[in-house]
N, C-alpha and C. Protein backbone atom coordinates (compact mmCIF):
# COMPACT_ATOMS: atom_id res chain seq x y z
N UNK A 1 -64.99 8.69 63.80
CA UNK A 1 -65.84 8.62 62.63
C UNK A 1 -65.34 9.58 61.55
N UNK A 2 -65.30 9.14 60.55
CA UNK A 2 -64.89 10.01 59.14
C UNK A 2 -65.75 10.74 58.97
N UNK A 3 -65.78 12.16 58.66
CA UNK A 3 -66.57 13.55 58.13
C UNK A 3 -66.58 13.72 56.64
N UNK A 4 -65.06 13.04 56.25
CA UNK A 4 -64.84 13.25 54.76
C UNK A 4 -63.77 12.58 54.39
N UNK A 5 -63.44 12.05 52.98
CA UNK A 5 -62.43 11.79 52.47
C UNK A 5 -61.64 12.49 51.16
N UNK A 6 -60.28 12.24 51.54
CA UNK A 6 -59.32 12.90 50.75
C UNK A 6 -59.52 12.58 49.20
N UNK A 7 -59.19 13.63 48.48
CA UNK A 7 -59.16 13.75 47.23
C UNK A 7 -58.59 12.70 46.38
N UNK A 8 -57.45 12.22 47.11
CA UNK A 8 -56.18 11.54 47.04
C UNK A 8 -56.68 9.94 47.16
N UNK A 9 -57.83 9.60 47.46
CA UNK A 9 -58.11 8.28 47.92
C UNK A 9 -58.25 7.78 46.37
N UNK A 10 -58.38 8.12 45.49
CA UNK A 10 -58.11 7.71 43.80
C UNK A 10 -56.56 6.99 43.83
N UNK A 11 -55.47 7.06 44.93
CA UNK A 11 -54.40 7.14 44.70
C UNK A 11 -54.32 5.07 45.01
N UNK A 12 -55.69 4.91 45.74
CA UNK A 12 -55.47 3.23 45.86
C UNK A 12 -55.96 2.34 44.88
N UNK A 13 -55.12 2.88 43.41
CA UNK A 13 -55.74 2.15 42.44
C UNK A 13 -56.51 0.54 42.37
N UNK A 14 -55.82 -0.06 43.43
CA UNK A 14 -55.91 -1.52 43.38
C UNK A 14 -56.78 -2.18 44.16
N UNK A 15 -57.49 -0.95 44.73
CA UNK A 15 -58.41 -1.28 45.54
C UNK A 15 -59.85 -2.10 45.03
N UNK A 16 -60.54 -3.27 45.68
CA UNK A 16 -61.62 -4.07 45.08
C UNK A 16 -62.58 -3.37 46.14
N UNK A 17 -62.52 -3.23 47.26
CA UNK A 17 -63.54 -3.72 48.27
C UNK A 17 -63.25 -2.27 49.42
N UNK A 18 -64.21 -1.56 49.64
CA UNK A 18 -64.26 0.14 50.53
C UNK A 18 -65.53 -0.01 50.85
N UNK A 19 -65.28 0.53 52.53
CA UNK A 19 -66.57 -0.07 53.76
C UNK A 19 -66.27 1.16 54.15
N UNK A 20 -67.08 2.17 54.14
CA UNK A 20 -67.26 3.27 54.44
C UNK A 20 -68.47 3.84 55.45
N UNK A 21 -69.21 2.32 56.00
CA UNK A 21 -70.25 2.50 56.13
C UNK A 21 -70.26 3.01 57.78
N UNK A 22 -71.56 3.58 58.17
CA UNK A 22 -71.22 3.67 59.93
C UNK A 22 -70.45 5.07 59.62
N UNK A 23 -70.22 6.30 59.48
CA UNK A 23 -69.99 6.80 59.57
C UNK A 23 -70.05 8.15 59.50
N UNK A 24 -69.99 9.72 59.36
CA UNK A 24 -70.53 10.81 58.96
C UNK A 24 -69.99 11.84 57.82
N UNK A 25 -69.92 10.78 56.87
CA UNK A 25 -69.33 11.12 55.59
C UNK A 25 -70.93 11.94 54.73
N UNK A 26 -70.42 13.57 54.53
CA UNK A 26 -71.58 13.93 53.88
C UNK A 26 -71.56 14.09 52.48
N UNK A 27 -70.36 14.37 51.84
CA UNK A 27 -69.87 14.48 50.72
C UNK A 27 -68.85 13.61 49.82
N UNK A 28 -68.78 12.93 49.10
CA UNK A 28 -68.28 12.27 48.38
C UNK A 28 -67.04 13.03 47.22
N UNK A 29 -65.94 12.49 47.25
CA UNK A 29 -64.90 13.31 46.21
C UNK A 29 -65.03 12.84 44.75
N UNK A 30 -64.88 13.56 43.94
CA UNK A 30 -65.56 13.23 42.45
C UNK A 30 -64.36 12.01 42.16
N UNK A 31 -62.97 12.25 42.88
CA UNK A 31 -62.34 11.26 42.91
C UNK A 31 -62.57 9.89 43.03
N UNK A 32 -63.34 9.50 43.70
CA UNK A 32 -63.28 8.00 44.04
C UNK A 32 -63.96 7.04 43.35
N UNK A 33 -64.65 7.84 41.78
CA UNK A 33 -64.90 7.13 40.75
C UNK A 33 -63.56 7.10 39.59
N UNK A 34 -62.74 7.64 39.87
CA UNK A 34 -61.03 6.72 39.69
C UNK A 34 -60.77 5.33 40.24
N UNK A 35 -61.24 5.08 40.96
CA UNK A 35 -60.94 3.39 42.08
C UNK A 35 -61.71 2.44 40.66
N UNK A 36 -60.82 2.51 39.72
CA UNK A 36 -61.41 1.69 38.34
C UNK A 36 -61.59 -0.31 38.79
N UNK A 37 -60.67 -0.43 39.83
CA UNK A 37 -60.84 -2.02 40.74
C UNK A 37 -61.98 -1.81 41.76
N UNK A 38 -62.42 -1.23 41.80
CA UNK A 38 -63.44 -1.27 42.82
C UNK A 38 -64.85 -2.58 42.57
N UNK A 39 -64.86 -3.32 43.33
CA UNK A 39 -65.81 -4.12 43.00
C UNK A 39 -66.92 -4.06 44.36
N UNK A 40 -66.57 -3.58 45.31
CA UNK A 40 -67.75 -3.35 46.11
C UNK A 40 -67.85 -1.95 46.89
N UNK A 41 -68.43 -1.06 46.77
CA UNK A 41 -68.49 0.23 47.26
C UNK A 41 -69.38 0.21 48.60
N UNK A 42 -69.27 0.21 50.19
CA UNK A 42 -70.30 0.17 51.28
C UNK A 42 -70.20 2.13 51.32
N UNK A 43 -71.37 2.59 51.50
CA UNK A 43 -71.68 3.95 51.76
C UNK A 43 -72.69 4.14 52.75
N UNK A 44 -73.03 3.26 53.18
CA UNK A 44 -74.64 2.99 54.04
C UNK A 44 -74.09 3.71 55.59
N UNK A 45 -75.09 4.46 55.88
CA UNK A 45 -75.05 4.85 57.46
C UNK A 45 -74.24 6.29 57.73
N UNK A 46 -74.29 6.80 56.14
CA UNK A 46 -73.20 8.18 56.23
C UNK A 46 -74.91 9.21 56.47
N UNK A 47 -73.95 10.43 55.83
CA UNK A 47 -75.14 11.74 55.93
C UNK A 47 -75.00 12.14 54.37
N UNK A 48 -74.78 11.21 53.58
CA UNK A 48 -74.44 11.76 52.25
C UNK A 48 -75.83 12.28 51.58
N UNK A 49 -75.76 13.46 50.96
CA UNK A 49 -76.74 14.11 50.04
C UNK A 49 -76.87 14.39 48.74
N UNK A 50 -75.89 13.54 48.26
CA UNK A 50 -76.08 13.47 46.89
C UNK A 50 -74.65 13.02 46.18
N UNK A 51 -75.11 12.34 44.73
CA UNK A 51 -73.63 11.93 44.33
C UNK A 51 -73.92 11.99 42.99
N UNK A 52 -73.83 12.69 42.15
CA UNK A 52 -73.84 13.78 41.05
C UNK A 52 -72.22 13.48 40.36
N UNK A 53 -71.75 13.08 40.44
CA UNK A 53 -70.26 13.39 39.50
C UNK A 53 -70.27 11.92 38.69
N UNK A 54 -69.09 12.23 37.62
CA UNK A 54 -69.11 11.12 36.82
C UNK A 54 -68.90 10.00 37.16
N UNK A 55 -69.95 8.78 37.00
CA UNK A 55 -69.57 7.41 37.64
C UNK A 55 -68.78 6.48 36.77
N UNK A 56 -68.18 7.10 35.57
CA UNK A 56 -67.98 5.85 34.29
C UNK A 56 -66.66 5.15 34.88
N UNK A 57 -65.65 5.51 35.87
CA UNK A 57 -64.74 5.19 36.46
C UNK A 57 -64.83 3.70 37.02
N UNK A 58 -66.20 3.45 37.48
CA UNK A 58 -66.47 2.80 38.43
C UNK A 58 -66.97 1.47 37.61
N UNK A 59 -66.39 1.20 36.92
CA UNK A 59 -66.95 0.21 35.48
C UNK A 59 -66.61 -1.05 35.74
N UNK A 60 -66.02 -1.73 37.15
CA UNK A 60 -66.24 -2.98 37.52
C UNK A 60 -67.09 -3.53 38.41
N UNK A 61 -67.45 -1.56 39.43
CA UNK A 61 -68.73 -1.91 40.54
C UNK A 61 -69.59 -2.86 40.46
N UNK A 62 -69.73 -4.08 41.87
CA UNK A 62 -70.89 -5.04 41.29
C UNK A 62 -71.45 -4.58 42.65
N UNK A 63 -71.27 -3.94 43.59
CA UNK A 63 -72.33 -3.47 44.51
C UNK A 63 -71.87 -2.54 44.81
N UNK A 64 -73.05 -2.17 45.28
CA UNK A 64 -73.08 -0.32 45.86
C UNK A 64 -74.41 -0.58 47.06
N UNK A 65 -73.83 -0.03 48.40
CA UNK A 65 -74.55 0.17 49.28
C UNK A 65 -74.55 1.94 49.96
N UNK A 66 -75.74 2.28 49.28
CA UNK A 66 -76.10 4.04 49.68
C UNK A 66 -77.00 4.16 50.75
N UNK A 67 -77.83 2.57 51.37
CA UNK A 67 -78.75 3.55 51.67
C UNK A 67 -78.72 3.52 53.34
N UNK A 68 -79.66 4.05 54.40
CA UNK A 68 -78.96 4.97 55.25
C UNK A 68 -78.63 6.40 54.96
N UNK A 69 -78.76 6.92 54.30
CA UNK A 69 -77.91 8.30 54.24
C UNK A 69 -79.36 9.20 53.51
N UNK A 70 -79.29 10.49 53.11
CA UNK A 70 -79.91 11.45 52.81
C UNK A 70 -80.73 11.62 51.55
N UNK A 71 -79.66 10.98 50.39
CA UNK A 71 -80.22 10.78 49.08
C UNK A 71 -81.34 11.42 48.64
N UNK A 72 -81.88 12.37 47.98
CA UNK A 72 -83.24 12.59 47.24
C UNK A 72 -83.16 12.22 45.85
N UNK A 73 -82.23 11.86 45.16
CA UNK A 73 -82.65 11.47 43.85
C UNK A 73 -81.49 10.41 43.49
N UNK A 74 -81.63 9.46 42.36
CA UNK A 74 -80.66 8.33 42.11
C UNK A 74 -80.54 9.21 40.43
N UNK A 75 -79.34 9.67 39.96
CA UNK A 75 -79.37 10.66 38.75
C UNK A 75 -79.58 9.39 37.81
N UNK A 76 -79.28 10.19 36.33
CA UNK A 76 -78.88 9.05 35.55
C UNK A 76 -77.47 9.23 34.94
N UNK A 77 -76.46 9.90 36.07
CA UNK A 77 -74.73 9.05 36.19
C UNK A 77 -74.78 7.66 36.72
N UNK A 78 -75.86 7.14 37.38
CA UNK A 78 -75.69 5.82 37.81
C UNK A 78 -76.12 4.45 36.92
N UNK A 79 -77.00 5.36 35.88
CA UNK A 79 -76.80 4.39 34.91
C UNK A 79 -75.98 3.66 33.77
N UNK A 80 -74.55 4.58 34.16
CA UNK A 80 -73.20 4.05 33.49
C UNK A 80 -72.61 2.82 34.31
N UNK A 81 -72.96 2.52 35.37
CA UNK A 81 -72.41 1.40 36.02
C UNK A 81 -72.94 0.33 35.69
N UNK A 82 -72.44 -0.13 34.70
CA UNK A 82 -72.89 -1.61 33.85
C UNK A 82 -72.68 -2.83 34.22
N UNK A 83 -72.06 -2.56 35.69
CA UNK A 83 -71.72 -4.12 35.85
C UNK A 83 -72.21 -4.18 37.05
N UNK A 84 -72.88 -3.13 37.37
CA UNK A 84 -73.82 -3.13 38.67
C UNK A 84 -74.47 -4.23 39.11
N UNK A 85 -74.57 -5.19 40.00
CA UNK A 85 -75.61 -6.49 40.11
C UNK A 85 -76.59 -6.17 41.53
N UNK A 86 -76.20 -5.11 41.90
CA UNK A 86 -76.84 -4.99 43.68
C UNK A 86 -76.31 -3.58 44.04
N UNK A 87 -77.84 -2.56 43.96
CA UNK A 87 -77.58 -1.85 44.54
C UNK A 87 -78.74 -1.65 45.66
N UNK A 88 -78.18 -1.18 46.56
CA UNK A 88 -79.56 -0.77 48.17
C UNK A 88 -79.71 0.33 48.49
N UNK A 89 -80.59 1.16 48.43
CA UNK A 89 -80.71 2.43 49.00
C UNK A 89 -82.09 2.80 49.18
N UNK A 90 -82.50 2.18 50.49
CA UNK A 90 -83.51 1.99 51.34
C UNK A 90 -83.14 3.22 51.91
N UNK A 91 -83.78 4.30 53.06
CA UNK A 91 -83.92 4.96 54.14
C UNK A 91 -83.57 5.85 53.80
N UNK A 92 -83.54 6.79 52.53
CA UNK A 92 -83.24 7.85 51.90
C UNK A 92 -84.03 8.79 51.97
N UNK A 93 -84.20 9.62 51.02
CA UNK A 93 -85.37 11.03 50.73
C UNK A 93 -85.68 10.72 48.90
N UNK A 94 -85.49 9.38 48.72
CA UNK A 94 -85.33 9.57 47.17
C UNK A 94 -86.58 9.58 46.54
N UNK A 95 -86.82 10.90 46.01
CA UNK A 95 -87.73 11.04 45.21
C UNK A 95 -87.95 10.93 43.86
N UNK A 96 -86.70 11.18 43.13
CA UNK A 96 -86.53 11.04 42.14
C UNK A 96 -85.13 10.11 41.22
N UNK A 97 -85.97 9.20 40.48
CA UNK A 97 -84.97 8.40 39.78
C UNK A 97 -84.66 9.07 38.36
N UNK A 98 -83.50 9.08 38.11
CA UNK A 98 -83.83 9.31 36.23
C UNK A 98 -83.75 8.48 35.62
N UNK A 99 -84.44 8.64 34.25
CA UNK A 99 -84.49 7.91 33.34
C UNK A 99 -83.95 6.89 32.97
N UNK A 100 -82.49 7.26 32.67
CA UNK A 100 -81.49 6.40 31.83
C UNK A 100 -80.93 5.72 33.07
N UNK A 101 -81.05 5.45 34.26
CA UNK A 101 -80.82 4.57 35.32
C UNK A 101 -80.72 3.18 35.33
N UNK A 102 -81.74 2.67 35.10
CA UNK A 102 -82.15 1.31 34.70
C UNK A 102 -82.29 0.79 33.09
């Protein structure tokens, strides 16, 4: 099971599709909102506690799966993902959404 990923994972520019899920990933690298091809992000089933860094990278994302994991708040960096169509983050701690999110 993965604990963490490398800084360096920005380096698979061409990447569409990262299944990360099932695993004990607690921290996220500010890097992997470089993956500018990314069209489906799985994160579900980690120990992640938060994801705070700039998302504007991520500007083809059409899903994002967070939930499973720790989460207390959805910021409003996630409301730069404009091409968002499906996101899930059920089984969290999320208490707080911001504003500019939706």
């Amino acid at each position: 099971l993965l604990k963490a990923l490398p800084s360096s994972i920005s380096a698979l520019s061409r990447l569409e599709f990262l299944n990360l899920g099932g695993n004990q990933i607690e921290s996220l690298p500010a890097s992997i909102a470089e993956l500018s091809n990314l069209k489906s992000l799985n994160l579900r089933n980690n120990l992640i506690t938060d994801i705070s860094f700039d998302l504007r990278g991520l500007s083809r994302l059409l899903a994002l799966r967070i939930d499973g994991n720790k989460l207390l708040k959805i910021g409003d960096n996630f409301g730069c993902l404009a091409a968002l169509q499906n996101l899930t983050s059920k089984k969290n701690k999320i208490s707080t959404i911001g504003p500019n999110v939706f």
